[in-house]
PDB file of N, CA and C in Angstrom:
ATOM      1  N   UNK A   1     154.784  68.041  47.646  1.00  0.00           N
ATOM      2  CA  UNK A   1     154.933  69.261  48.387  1.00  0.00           C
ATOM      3  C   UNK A   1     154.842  68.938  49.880  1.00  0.00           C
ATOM      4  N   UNK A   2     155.633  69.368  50.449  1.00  0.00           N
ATOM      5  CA  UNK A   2     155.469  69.246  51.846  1.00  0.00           C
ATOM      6  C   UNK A   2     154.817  70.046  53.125  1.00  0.00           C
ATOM      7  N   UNK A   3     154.296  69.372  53.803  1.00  0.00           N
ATOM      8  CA  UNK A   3     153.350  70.330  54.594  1.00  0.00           C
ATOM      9  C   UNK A   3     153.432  71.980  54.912  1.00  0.00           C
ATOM     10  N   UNK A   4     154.595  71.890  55.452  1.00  0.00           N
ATOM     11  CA  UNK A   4     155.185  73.552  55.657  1.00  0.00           C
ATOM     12  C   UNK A   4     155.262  74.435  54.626  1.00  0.00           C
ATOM     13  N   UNK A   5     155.648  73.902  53.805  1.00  0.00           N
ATOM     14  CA  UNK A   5     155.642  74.838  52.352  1.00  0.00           C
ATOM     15  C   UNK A   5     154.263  74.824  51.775  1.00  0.00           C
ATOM     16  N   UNK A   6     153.756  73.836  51.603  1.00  0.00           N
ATOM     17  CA  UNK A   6     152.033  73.950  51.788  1.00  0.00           C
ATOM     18  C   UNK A   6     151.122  75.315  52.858  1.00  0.00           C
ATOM     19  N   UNK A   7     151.232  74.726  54.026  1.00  0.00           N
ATOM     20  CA  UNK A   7     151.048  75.945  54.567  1.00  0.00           C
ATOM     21  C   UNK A   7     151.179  76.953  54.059  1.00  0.00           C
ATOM     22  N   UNK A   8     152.779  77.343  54.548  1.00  0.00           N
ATOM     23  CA  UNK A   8     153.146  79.144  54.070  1.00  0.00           C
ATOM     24  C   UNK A   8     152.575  79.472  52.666  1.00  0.00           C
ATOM     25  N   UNK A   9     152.432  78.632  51.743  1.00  0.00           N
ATOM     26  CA  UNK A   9     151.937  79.233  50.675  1.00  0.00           C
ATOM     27  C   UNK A   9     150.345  79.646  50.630  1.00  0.00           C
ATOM     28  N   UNK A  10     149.679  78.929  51.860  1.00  0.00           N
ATOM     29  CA  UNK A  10     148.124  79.537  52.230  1.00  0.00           C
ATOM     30  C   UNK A  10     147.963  80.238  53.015  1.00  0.00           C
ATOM     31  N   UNK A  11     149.198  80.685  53.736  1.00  0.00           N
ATOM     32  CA  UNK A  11     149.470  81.879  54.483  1.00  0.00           C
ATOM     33  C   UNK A  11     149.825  82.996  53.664  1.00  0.00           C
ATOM     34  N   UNK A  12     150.463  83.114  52.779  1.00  0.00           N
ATOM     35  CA  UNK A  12     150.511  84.296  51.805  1.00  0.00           C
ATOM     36  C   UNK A  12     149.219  84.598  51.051  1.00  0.00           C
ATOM     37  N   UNK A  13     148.348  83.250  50.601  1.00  0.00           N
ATOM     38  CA  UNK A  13     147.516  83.503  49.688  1.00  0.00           C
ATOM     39  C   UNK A  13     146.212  84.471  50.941  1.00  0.00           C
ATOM     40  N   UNK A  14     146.372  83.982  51.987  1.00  0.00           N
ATOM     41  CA  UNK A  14     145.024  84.366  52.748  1.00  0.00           C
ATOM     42  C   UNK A  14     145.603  86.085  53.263  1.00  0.00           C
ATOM     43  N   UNK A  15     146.703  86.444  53.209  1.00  0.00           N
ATOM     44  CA  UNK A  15     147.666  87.414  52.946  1.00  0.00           C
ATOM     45  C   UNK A  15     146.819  88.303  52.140  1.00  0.00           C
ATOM     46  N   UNK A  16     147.307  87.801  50.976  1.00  0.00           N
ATOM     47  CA  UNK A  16     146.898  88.549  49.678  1.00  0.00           C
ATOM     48  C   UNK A  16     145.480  88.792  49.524  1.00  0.00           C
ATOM     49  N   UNK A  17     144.624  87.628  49.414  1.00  0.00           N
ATOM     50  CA  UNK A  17     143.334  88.143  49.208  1.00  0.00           C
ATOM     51  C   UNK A  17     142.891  89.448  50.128  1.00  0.00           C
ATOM     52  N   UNK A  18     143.188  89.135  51.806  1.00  0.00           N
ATOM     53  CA  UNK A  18     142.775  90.242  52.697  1.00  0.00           C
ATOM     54  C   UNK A  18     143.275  91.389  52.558  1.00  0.00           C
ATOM     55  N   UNK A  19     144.470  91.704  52.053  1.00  0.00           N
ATOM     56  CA  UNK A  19     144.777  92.917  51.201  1.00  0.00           C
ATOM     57  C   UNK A  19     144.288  93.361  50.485  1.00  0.00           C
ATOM     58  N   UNK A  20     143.912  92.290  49.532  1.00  0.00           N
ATOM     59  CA  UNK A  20     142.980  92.831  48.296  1.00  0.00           C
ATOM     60  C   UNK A  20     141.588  93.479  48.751  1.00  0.00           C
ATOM     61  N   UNK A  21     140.882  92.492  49.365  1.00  0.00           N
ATOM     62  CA  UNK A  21     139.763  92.591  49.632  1.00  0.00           C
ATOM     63  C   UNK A  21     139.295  93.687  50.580  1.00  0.00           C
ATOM     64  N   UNK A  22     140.920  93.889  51.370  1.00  0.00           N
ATOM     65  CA  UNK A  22     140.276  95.423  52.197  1.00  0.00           C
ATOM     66  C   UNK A  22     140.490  96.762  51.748  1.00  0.00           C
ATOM     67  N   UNK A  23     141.724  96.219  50.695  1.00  0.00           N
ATOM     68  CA  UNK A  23     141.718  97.720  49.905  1.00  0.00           C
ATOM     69  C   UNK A  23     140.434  98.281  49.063  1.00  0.00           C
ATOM     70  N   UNK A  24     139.464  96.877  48.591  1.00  0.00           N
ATOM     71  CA  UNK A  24     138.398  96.836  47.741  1.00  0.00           C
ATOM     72  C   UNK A  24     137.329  97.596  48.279  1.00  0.00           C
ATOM     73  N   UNK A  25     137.396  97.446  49.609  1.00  0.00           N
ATOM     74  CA  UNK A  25     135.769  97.748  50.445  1.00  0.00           C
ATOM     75  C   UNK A  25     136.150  99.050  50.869  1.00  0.00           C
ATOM     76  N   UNK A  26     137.164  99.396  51.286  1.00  0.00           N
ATOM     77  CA  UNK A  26     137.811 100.817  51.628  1.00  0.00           C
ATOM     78  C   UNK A  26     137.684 101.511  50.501  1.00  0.00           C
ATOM     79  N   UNK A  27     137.996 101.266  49.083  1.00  0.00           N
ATOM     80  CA  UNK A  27     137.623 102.265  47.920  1.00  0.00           C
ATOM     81  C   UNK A  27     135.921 102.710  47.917  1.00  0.00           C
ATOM     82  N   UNK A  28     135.060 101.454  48.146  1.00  0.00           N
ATOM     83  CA  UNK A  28     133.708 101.105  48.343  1.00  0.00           C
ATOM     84  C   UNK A  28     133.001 101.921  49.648  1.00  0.00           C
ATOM     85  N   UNK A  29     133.581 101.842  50.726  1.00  0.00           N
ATOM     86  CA  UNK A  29     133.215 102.778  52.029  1.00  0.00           C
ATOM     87  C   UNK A  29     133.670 104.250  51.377  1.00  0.00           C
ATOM     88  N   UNK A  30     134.986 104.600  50.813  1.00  0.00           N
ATOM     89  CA  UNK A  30     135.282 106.162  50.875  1.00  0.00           C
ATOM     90  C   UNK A  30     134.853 106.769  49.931  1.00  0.00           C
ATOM     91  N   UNK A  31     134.184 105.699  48.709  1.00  0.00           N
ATOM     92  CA  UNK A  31     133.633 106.734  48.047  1.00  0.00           C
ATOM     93  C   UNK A  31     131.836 107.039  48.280  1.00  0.00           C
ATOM     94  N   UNK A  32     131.618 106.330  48.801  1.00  0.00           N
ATOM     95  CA  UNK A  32     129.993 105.549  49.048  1.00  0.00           C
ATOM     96  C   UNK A  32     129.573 106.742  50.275  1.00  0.00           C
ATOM     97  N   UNK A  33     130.435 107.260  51.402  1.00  0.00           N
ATOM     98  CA  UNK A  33     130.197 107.539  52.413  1.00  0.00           C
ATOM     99  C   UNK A  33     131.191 108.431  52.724  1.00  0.00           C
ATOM    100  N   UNK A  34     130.771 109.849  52.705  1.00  0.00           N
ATOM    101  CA  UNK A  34     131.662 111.430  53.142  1.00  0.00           C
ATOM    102  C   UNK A  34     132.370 110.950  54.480  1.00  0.00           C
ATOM    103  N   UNK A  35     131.808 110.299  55.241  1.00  0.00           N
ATOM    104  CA  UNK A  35     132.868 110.926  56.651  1.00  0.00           C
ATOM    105  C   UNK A  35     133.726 109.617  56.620  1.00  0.00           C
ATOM    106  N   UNK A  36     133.650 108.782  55.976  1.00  0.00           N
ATOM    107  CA  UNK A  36     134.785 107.202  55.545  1.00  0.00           C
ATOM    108  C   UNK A  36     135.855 107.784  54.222  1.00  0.00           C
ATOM    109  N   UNK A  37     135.722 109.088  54.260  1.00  0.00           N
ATOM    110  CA  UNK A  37     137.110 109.436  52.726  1.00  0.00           C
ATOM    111  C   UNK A  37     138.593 108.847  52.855  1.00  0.00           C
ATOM    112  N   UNK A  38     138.559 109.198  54.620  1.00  0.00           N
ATOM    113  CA  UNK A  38     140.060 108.862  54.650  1.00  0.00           C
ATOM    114  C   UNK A  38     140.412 107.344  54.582  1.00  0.00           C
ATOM    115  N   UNK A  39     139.379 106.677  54.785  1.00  0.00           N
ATOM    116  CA  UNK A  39     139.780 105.023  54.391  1.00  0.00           C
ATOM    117  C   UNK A  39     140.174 104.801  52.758  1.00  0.00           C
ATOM    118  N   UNK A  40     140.106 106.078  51.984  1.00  0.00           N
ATOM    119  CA  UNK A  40     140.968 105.709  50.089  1.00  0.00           C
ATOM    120  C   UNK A  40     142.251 106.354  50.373  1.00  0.00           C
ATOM    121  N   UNK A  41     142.300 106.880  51.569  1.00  0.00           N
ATOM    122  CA  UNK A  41     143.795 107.339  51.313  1.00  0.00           C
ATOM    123  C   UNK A  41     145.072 106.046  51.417  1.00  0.00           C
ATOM    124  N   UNK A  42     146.032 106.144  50.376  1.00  0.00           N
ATOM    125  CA  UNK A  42     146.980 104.629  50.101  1.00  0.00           C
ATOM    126  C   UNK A  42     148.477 105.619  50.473  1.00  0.00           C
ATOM    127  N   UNK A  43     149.082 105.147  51.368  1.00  0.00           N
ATOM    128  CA  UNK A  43     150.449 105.742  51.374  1.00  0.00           C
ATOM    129  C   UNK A  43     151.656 104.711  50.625  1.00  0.00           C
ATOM    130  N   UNK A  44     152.511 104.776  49.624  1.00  0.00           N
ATOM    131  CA  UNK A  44     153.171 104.109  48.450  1.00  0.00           C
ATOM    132  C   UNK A  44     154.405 104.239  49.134  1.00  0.00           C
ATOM    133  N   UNK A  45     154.915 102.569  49.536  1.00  0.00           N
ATOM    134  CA  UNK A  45     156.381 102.481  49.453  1.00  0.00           C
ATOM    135  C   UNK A  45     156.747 102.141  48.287  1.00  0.00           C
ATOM    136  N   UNK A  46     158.129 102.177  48.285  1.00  0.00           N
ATOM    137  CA  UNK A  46     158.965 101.625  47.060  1.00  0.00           C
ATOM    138  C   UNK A  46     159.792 102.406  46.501  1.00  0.00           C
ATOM    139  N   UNK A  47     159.759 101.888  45.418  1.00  0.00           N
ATOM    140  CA  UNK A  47     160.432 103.039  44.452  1.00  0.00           C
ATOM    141  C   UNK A  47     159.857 103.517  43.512  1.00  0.00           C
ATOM    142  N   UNK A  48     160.312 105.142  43.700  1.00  0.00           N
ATOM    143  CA  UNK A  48     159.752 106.256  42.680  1.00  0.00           C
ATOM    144  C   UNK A  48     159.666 106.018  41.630  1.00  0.00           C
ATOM    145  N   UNK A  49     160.779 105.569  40.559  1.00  0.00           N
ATOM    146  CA  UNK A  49     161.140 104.894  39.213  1.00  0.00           C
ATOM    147  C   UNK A  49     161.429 103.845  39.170  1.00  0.00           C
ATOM    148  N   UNK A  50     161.445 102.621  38.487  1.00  0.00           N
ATOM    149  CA  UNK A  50     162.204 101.666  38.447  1.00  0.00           C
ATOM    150  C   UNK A  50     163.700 101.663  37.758  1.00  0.00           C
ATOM    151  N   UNK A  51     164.119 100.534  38.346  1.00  0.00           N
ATOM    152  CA  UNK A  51     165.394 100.392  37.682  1.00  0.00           C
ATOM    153  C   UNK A  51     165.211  99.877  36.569  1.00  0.00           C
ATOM    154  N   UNK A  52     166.923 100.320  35.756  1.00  0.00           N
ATOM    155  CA  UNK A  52     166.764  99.677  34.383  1.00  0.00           C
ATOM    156  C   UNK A  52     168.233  99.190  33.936  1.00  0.00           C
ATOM    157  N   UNK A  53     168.020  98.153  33.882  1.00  0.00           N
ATOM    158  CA  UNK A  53     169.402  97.825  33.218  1.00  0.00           C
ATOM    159  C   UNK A  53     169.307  97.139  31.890  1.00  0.00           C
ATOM    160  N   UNK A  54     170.154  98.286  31.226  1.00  0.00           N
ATOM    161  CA  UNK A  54     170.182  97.524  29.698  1.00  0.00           C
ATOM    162  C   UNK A  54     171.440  97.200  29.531  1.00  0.00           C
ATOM    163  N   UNK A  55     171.265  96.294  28.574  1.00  0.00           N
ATOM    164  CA  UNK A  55     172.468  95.578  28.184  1.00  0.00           C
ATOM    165  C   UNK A  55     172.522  95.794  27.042  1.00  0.00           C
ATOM    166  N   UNK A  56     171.928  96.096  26.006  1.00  0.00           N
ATOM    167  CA  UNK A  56     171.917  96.705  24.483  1.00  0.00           C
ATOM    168  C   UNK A  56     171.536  95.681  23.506  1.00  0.00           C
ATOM    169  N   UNK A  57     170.967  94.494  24.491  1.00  0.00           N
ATOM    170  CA  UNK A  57     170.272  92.778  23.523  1.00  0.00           C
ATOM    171  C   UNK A  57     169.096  93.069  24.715  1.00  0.00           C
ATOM    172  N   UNK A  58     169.032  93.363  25.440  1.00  0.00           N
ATOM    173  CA  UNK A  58     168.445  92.803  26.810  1.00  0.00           C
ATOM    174  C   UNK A  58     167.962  93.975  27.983  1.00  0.00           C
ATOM    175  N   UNK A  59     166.592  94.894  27.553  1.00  0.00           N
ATOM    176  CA  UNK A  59     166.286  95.954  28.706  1.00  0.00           C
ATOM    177  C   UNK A  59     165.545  95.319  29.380  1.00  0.00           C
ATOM    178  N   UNK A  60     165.816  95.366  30.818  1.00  0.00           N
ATOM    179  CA  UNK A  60     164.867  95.165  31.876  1.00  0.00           C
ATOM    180  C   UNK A  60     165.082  95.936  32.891  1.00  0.00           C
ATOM    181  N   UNK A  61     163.156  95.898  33.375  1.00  0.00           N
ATOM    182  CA  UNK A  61     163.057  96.921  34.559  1.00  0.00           C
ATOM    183  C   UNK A  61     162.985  95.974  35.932  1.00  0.00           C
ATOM    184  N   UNK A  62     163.408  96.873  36.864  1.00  0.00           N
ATOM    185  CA  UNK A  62     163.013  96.508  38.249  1.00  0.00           C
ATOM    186  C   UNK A  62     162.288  97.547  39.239  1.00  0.00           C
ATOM    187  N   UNK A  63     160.942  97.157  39.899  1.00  0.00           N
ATOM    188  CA  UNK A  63     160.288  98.061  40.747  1.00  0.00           C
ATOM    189  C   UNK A  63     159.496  97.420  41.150  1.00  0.00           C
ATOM    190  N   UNK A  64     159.143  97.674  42.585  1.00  0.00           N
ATOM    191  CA  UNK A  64     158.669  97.374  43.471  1.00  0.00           C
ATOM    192  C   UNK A  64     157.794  98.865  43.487  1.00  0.00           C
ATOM    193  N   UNK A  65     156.163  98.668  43.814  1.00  0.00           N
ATOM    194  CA  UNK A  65     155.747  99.525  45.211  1.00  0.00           C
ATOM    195  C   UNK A  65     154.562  98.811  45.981  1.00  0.00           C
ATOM    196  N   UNK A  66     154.192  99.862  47.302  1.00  0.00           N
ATOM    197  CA  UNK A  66     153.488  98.856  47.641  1.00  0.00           C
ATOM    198  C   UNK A  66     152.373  99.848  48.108  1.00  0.00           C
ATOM    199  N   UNK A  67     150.963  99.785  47.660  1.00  0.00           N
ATOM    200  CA  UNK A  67     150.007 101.119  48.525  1.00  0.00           C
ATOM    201  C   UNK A  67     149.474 100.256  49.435  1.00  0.00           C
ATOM    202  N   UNK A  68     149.406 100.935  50.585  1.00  0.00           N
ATOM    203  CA  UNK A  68     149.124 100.541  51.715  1.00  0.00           C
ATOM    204  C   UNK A  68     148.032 101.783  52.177  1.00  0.00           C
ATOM    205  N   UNK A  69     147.041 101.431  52.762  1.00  0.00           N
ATOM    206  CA  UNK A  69     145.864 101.863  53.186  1.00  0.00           C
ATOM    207  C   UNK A  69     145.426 100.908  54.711  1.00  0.00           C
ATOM    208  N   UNK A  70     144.562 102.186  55.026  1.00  0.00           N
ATOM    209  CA  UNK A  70     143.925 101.486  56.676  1.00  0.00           C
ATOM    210  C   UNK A  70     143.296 100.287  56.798  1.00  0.00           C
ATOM    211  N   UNK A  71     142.502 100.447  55.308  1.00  0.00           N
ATOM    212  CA  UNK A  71     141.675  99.179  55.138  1.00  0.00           C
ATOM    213  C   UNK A  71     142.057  97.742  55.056  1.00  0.00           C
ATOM    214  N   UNK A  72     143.484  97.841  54.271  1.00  0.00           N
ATOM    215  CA  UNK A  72     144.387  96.763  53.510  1.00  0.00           C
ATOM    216  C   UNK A  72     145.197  96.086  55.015  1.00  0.00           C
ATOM    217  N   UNK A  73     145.328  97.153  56.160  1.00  0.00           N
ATOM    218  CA  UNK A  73     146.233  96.635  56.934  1.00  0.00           C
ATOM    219  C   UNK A  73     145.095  95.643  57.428  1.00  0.00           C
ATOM    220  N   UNK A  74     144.143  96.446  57.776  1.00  0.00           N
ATOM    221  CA  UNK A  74     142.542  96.035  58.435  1.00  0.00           C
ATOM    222  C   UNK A  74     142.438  94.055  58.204  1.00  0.00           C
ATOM    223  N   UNK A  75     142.202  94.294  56.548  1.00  0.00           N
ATOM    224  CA  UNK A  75     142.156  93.145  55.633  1.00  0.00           C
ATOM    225  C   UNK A  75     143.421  91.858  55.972  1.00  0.00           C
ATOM    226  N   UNK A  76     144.486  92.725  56.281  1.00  0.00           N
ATOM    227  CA  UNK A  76     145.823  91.759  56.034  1.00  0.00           C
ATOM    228  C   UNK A  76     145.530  91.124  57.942  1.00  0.00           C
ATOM    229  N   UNK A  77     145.655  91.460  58.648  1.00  0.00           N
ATOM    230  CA  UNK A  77     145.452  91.453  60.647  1.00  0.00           C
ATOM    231  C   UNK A  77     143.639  90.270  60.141  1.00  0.00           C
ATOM    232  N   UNK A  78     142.755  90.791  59.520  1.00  0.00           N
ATOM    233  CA  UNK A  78     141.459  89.815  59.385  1.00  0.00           C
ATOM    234  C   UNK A  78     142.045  88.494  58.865  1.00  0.00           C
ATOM    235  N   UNK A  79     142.772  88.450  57.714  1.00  0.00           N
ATOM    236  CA  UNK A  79     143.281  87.433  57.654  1.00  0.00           C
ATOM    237  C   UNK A  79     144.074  86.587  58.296  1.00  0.00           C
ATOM    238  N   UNK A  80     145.156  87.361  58.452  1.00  0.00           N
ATOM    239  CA  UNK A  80     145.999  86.175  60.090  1.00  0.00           C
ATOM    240  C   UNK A  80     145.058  85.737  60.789  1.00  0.00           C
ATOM    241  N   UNK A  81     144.095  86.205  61.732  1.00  0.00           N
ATOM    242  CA  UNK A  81     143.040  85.590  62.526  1.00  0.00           C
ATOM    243  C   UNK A  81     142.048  84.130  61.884  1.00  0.00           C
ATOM    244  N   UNK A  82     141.993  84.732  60.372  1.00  0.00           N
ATOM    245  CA  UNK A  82     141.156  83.826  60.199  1.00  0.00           C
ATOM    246  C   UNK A  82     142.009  82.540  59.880  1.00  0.00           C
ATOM    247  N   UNK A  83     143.266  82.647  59.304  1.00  0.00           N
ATOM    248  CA  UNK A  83     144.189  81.897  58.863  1.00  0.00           C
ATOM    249  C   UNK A  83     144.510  80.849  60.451  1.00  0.00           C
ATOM    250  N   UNK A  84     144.927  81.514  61.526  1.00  0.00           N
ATOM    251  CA  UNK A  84     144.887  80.907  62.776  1.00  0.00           C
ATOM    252  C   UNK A  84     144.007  80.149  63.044  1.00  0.00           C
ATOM    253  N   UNK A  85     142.598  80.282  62.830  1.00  0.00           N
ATOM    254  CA  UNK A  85     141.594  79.892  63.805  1.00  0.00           C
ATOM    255  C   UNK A  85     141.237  78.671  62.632  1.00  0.00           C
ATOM    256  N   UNK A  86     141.327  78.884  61.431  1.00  0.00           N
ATOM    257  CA  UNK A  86     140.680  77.984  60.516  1.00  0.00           C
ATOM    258  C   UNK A  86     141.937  76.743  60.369  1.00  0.00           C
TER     259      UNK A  86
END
């Protein structure tokens, strides 16, 4: 594997966890604490339904969404920094 592709792939992973991890503490703050509610609110891109294409041997779906919350952006911006500095 080569360095760059090395990298970017610990750039997504440090990505992901801080997403995870800020959507986690934001469920944890808004329910834990009345005046932190609006940190569970998740606004959902994507798509409404997924797609479907059957072939009549062969159904498959396609869908994407994505909830996005204050916390998760919070989480995803903590990570770049830490990803930079480390």
């Amino acid at each position: 594997m080569k360095s760059a592709e090395k990298k970017s792939q610990y750039f997504i992973f440090f990505i992901l966890i801080g997403a995870i991890s800020g959507s986690f503490i934001g469920e944890l703050l808004g329910d834990n604490i009345d005046a932190l509610k609006f940190l569970k609110n998740t606004y959902t891109i994507g798509m409404g339904t997924p797609m479907l294409i059957d072939l009549k041997v062969l159904a498959v779906n396609f869908g994407i969404n994505f909830n996005i919350s204050i916390m998760s952006i919070i989480g995803i911006v903590l990570a770049i920094i830490l990803y930079r500095k480390y």
